[in-house]
PDB file of N, CA and C in Angstrom:
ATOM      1  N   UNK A   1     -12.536  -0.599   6.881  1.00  0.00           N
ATOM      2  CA  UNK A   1     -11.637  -0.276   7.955  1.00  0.00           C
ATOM      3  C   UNK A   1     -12.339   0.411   9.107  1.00  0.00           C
ATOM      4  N   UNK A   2     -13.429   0.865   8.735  1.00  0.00           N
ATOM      5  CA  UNK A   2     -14.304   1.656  10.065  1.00  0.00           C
ATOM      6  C   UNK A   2     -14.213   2.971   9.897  1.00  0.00           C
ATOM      7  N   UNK A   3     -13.062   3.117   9.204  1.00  0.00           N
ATOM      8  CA  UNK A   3     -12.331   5.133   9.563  1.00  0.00           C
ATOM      9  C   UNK A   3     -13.004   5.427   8.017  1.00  0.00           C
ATOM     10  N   UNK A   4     -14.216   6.826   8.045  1.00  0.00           N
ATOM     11  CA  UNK A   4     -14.543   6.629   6.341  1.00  0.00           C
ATOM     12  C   UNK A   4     -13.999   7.792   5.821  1.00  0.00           C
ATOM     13  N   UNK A   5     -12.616   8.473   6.466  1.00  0.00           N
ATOM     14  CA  UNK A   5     -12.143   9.107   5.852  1.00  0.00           C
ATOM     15  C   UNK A   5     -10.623   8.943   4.864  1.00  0.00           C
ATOM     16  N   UNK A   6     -11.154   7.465   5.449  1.00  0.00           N
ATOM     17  CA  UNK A   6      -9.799   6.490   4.498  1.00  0.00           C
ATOM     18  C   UNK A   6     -10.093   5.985   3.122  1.00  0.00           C
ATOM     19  N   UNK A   7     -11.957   6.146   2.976  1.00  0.00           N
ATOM     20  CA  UNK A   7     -12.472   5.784   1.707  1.00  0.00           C
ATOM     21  C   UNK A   7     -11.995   6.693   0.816  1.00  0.00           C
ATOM     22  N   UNK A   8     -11.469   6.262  -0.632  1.00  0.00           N
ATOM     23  CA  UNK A   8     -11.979   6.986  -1.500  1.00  0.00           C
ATOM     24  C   UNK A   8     -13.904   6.958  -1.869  1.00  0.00           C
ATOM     25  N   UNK A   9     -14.136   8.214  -2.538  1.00  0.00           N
ATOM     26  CA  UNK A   9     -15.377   8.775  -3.303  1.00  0.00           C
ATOM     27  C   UNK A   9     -15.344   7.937  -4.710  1.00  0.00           C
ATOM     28  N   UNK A  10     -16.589   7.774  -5.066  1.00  0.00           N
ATOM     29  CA  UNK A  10     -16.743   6.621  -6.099  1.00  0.00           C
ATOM     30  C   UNK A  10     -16.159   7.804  -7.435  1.00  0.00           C
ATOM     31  N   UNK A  11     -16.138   9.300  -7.480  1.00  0.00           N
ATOM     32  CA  UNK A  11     -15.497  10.441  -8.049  1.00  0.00           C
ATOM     33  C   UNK A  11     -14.467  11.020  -8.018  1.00  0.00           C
ATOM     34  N   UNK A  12     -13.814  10.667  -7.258  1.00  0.00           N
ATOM     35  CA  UNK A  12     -12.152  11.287  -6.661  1.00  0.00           C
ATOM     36  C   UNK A  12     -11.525  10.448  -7.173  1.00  0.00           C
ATOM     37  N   UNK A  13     -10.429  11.206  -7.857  1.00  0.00           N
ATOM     38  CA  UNK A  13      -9.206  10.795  -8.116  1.00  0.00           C
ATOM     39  C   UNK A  13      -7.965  10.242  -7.332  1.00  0.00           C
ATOM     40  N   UNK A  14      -7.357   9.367  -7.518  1.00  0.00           N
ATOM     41  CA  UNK A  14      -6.016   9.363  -6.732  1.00  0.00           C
ATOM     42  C   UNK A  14      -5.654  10.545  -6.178  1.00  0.00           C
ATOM     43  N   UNK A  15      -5.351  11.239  -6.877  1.00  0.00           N
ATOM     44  CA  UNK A  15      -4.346  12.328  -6.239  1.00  0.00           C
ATOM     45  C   UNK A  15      -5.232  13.333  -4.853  1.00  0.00           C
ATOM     46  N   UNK A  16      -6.704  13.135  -5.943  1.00  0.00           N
ATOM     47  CA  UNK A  16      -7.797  13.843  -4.874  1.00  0.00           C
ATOM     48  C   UNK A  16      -8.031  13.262  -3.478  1.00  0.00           C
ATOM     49  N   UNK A  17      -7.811  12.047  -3.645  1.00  0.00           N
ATOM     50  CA  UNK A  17      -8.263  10.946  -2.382  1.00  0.00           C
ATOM     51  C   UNK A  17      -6.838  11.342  -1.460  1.00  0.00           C
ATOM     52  N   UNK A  18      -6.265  10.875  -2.005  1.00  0.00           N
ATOM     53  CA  UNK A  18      -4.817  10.969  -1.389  1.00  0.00           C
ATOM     54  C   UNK A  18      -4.744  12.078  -0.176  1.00  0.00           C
ATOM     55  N   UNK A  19      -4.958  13.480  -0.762  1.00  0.00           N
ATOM     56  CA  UNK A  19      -5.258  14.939  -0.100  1.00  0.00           C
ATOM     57  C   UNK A  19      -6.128  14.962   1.074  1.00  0.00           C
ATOM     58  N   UNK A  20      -7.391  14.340   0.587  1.00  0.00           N
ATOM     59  CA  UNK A  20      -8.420  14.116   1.300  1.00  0.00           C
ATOM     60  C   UNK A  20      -8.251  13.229   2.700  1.00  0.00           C
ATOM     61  N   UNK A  21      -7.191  12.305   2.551  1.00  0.00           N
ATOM     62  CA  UNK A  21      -7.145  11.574   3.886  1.00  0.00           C
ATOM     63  C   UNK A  21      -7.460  12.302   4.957  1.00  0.00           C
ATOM     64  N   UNK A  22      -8.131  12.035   5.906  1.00  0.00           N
ATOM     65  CA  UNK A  22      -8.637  12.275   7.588  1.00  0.00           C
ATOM     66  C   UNK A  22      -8.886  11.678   8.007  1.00  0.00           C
ATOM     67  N   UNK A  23      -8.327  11.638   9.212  1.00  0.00           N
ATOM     68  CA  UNK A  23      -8.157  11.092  10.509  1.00  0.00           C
ATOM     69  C   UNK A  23      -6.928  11.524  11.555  1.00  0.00           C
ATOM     70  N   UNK A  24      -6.685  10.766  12.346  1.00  0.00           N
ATOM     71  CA  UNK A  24      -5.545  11.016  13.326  1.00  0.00           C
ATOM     72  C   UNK A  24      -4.258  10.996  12.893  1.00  0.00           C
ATOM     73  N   UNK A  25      -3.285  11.833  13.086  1.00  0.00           N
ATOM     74  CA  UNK A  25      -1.730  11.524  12.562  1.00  0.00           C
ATOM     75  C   UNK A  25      -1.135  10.498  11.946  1.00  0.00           C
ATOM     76  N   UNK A  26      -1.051   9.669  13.050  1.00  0.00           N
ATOM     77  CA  UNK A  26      -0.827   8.446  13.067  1.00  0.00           C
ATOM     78  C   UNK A  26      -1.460   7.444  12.034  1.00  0.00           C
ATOM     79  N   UNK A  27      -2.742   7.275  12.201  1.00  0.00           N
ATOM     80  CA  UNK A  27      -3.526   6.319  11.692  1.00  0.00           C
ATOM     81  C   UNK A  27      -2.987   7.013   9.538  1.00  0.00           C
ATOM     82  N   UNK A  28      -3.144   8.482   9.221  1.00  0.00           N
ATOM     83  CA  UNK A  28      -3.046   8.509   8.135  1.00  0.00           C
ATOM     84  C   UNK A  28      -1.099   8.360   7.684  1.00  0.00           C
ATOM     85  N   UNK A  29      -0.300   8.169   8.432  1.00  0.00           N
ATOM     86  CA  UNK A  29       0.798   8.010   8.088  1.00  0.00           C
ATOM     87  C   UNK A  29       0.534   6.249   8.002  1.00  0.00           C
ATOM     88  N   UNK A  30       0.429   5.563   9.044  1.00  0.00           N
ATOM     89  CA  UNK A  30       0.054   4.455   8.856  1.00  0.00           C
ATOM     90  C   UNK A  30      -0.656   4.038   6.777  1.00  0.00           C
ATOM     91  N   UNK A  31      -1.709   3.985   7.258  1.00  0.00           N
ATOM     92  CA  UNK A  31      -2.783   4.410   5.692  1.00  0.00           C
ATOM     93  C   UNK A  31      -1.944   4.452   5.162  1.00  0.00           C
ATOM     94  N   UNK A  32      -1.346   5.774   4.552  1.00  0.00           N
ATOM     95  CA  UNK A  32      -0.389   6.092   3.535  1.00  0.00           C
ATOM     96  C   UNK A  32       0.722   5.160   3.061  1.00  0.00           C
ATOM     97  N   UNK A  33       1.464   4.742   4.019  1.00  0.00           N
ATOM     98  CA  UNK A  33       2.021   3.773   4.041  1.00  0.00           C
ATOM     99  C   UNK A  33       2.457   2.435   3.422  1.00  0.00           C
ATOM    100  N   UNK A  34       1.359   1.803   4.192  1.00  0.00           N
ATOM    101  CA  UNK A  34       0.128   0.773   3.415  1.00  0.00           C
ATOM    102  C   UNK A  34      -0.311   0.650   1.801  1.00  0.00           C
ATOM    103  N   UNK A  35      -1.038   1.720   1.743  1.00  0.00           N
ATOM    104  CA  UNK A  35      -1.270   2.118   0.240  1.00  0.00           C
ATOM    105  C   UNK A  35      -0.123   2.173  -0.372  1.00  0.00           C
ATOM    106  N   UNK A  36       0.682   3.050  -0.381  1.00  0.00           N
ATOM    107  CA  UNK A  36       2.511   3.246  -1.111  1.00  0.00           C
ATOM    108  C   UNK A  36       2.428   1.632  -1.298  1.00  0.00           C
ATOM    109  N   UNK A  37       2.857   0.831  -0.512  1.00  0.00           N
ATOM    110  CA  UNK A  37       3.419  -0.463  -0.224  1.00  0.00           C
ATOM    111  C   UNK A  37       2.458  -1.278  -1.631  1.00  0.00           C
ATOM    112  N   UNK A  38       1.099  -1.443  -1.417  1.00  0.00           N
ATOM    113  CA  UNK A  38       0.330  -2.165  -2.469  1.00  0.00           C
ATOM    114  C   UNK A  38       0.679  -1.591  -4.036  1.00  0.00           C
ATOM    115  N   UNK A  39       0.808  -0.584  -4.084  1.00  0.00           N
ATOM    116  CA  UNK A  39       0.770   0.324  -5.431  1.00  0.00           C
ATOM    117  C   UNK A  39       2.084  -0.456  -5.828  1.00  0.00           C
ATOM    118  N   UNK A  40       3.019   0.212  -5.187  1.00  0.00           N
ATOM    119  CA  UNK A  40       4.415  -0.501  -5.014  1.00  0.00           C
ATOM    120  C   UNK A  40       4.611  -1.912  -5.762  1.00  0.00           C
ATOM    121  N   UNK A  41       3.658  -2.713  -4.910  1.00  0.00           N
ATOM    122  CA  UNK A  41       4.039  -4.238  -5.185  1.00  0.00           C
ATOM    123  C   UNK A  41       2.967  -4.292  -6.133  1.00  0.00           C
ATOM    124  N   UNK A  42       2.215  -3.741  -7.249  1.00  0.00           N
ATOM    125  CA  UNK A  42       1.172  -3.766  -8.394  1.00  0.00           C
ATOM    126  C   UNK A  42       1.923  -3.595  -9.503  1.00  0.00           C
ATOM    127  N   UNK A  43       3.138  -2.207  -9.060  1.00  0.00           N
ATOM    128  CA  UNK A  43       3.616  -2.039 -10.377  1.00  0.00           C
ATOM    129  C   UNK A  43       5.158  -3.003 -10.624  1.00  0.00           C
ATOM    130  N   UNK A  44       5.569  -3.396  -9.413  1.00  0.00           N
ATOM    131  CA  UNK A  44       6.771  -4.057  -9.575  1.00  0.00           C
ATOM    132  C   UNK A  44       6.180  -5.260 -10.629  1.00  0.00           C
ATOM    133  N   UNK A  45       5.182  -5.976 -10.083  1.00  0.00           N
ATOM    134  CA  UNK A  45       4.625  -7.453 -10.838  1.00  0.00           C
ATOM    135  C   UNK A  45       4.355  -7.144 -11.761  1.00  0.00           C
ATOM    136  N   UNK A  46       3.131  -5.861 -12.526  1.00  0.00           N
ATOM    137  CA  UNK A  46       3.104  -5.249 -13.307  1.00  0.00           C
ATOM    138  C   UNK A  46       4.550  -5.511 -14.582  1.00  0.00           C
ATOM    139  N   UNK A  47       5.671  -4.715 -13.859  1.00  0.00           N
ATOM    140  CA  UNK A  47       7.106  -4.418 -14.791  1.00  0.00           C
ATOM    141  C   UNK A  47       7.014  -6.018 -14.983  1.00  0.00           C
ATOM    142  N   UNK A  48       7.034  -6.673 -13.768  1.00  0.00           N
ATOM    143  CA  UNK A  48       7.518  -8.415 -14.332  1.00  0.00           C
ATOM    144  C   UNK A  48       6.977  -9.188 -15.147  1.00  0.00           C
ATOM    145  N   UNK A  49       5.280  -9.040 -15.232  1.00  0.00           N
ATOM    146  CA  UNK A  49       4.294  -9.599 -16.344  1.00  0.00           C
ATOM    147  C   UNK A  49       4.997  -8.592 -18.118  1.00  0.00           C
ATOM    148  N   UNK A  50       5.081  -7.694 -17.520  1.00  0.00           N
ATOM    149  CA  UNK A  50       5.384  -6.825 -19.081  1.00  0.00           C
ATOM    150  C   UNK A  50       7.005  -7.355 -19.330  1.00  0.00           C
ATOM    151  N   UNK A  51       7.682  -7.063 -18.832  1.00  0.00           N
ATOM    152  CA  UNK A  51       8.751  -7.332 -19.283  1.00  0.00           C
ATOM    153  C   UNK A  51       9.626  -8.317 -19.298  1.00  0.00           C
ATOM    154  N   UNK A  52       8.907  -9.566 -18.301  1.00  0.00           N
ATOM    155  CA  UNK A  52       9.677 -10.953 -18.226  1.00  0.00           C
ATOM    156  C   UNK A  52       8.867 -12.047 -18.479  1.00  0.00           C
ATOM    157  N   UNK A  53       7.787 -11.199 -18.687  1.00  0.00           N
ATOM    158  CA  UNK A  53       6.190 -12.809 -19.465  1.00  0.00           C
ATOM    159  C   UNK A  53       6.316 -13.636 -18.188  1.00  0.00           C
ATOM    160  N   UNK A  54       6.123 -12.979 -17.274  1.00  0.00           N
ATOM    161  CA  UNK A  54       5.684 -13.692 -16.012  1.00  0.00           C
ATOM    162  C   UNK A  54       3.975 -13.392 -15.954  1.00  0.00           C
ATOM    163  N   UNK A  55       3.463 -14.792 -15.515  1.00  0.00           N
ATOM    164  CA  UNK A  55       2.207 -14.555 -15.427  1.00  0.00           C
ATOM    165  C   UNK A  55       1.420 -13.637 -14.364  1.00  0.00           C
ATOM    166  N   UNK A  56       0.590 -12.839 -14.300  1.00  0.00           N
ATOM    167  CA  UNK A  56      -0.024 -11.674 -13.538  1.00  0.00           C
ATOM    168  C   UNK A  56      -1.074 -12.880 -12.307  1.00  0.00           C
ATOM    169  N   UNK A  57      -0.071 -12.770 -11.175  1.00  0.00           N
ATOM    170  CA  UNK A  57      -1.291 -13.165 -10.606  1.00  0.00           C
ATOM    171  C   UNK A  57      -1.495 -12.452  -9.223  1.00  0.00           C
ATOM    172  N   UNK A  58      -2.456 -12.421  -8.628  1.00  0.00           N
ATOM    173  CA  UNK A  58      -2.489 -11.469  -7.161  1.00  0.00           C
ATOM    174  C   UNK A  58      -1.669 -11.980  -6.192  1.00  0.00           C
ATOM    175  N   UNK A  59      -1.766 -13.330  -6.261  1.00  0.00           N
ATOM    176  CA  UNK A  59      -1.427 -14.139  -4.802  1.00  0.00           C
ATOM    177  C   UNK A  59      -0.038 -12.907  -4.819  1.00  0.00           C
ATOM    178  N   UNK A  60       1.042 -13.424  -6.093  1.00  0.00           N
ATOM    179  CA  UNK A  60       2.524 -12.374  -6.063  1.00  0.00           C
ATOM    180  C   UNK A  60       2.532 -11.081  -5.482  1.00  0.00           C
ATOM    181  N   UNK A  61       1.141 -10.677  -6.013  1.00  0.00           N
ATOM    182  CA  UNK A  61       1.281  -8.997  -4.868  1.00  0.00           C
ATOM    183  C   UNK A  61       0.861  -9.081  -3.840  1.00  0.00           C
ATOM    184  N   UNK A  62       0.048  -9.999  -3.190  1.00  0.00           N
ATOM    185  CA  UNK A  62      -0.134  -9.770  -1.939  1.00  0.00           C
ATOM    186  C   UNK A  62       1.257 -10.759  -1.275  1.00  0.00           C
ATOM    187  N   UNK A  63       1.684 -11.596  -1.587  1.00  0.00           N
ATOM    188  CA  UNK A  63       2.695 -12.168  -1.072  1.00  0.00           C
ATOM    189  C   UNK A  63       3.890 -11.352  -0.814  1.00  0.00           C
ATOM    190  N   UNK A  64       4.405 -10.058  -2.175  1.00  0.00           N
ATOM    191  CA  UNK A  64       5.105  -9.345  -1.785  1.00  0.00           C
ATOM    192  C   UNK A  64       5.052  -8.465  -0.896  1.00  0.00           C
ATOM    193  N   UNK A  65       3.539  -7.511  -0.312  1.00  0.00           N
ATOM    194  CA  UNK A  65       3.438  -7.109   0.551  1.00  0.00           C
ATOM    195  C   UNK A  65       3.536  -7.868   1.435  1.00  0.00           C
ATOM    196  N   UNK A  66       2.732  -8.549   2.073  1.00  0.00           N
ATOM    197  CA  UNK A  66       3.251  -9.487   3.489  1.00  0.00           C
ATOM    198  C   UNK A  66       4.169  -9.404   3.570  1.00  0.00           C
ATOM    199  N   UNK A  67       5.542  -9.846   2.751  1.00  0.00           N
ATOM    200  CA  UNK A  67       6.852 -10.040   3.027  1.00  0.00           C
ATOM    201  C   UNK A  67       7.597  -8.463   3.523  1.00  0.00           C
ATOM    202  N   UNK A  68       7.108  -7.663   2.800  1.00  0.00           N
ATOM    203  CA  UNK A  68       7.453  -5.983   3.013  1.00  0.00           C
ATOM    204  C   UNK A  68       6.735  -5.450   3.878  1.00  0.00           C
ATOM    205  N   UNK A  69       5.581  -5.519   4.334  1.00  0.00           N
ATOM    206  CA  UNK A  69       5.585  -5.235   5.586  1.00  0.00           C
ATOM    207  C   UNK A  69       5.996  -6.152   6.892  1.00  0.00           C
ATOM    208  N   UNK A  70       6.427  -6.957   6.942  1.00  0.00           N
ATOM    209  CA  UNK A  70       6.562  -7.748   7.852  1.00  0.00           C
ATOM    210  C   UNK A  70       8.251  -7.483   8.046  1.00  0.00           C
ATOM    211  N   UNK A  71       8.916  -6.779   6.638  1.00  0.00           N
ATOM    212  CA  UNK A  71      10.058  -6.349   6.403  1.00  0.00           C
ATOM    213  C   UNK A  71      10.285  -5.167   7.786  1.00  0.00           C
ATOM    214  N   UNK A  72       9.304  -4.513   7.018  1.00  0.00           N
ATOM    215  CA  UNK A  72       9.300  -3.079   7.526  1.00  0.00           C
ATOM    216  C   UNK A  72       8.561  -2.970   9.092  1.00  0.00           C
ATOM    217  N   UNK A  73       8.124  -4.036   9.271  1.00  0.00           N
ATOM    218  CA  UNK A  73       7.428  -4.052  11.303  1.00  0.00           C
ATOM    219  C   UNK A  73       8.650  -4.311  11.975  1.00  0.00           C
ATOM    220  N   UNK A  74       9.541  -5.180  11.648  1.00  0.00           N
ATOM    221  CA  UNK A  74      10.275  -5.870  12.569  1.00  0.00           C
ATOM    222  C   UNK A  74      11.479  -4.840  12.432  1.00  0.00           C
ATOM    223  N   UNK A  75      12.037  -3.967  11.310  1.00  0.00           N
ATOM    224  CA  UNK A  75      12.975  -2.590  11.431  1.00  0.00           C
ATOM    225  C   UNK A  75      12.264  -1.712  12.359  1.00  0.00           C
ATOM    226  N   UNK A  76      11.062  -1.463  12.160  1.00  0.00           N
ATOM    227  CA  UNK A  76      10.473  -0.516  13.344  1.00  0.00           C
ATOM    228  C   UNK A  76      10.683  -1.005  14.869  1.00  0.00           C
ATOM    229  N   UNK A  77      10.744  -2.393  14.696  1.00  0.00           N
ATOM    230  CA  UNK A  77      10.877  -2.777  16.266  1.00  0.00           C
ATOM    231  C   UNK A  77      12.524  -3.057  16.727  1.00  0.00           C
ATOM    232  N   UNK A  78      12.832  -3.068  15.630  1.00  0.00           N
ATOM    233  CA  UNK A  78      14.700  -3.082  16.315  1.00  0.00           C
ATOM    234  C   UNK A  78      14.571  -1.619  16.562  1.00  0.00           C
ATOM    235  N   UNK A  79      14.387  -0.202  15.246  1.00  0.00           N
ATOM    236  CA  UNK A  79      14.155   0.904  15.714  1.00  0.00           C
ATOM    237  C   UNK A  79      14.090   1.236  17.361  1.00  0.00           C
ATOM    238  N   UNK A  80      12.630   0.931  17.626  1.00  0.00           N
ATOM    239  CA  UNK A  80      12.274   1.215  18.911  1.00  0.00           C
ATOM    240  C   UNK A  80      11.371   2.301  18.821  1.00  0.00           C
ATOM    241  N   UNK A  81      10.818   2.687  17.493  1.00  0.00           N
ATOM    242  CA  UNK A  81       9.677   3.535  16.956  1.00  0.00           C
ATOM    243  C   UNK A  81       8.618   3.692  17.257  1.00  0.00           C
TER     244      UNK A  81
END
């Protein structure tokens, strides 16, 4: 991404990384965001491979993000945010 305070440390934990974010307001609400959203759509597919013997595949999580953020751009722009 360019910004290397968006990296996690090959030693930090989630929760540690998380804390650690730096950068500009914006850019880490953004980030945060983002991240929520993937985790989000890992464990939903996750619940669906475990509990409905649906097969685990990525394309499904990245497809669900696209769809959720693209959810969530176009509420920001009726917003006016």
């Amino acid at each position: 991404m360019g910004l290397p305070g968006l990296r996690p440390s090959v030693n930090s934990s989630l929760q540690e990384w998380w804390a650690g974010i730096t950068g500009p307001r914006a850019v880490i609400k953004s980030y945060r965001m983002a991240v929520t959203l993937v985790l989000w759509a890992i464990w939903r597919h996750r619940n669906d491979v475990v509990f409905n013997g649906a097969t685990p595949l990525v394309r499904v999580v990245l497809l669900f993000v696209h769809e959720e953020a693209a959810r969530e751009y176009l509420f920001v722009l009726r917003r006016g945010y």
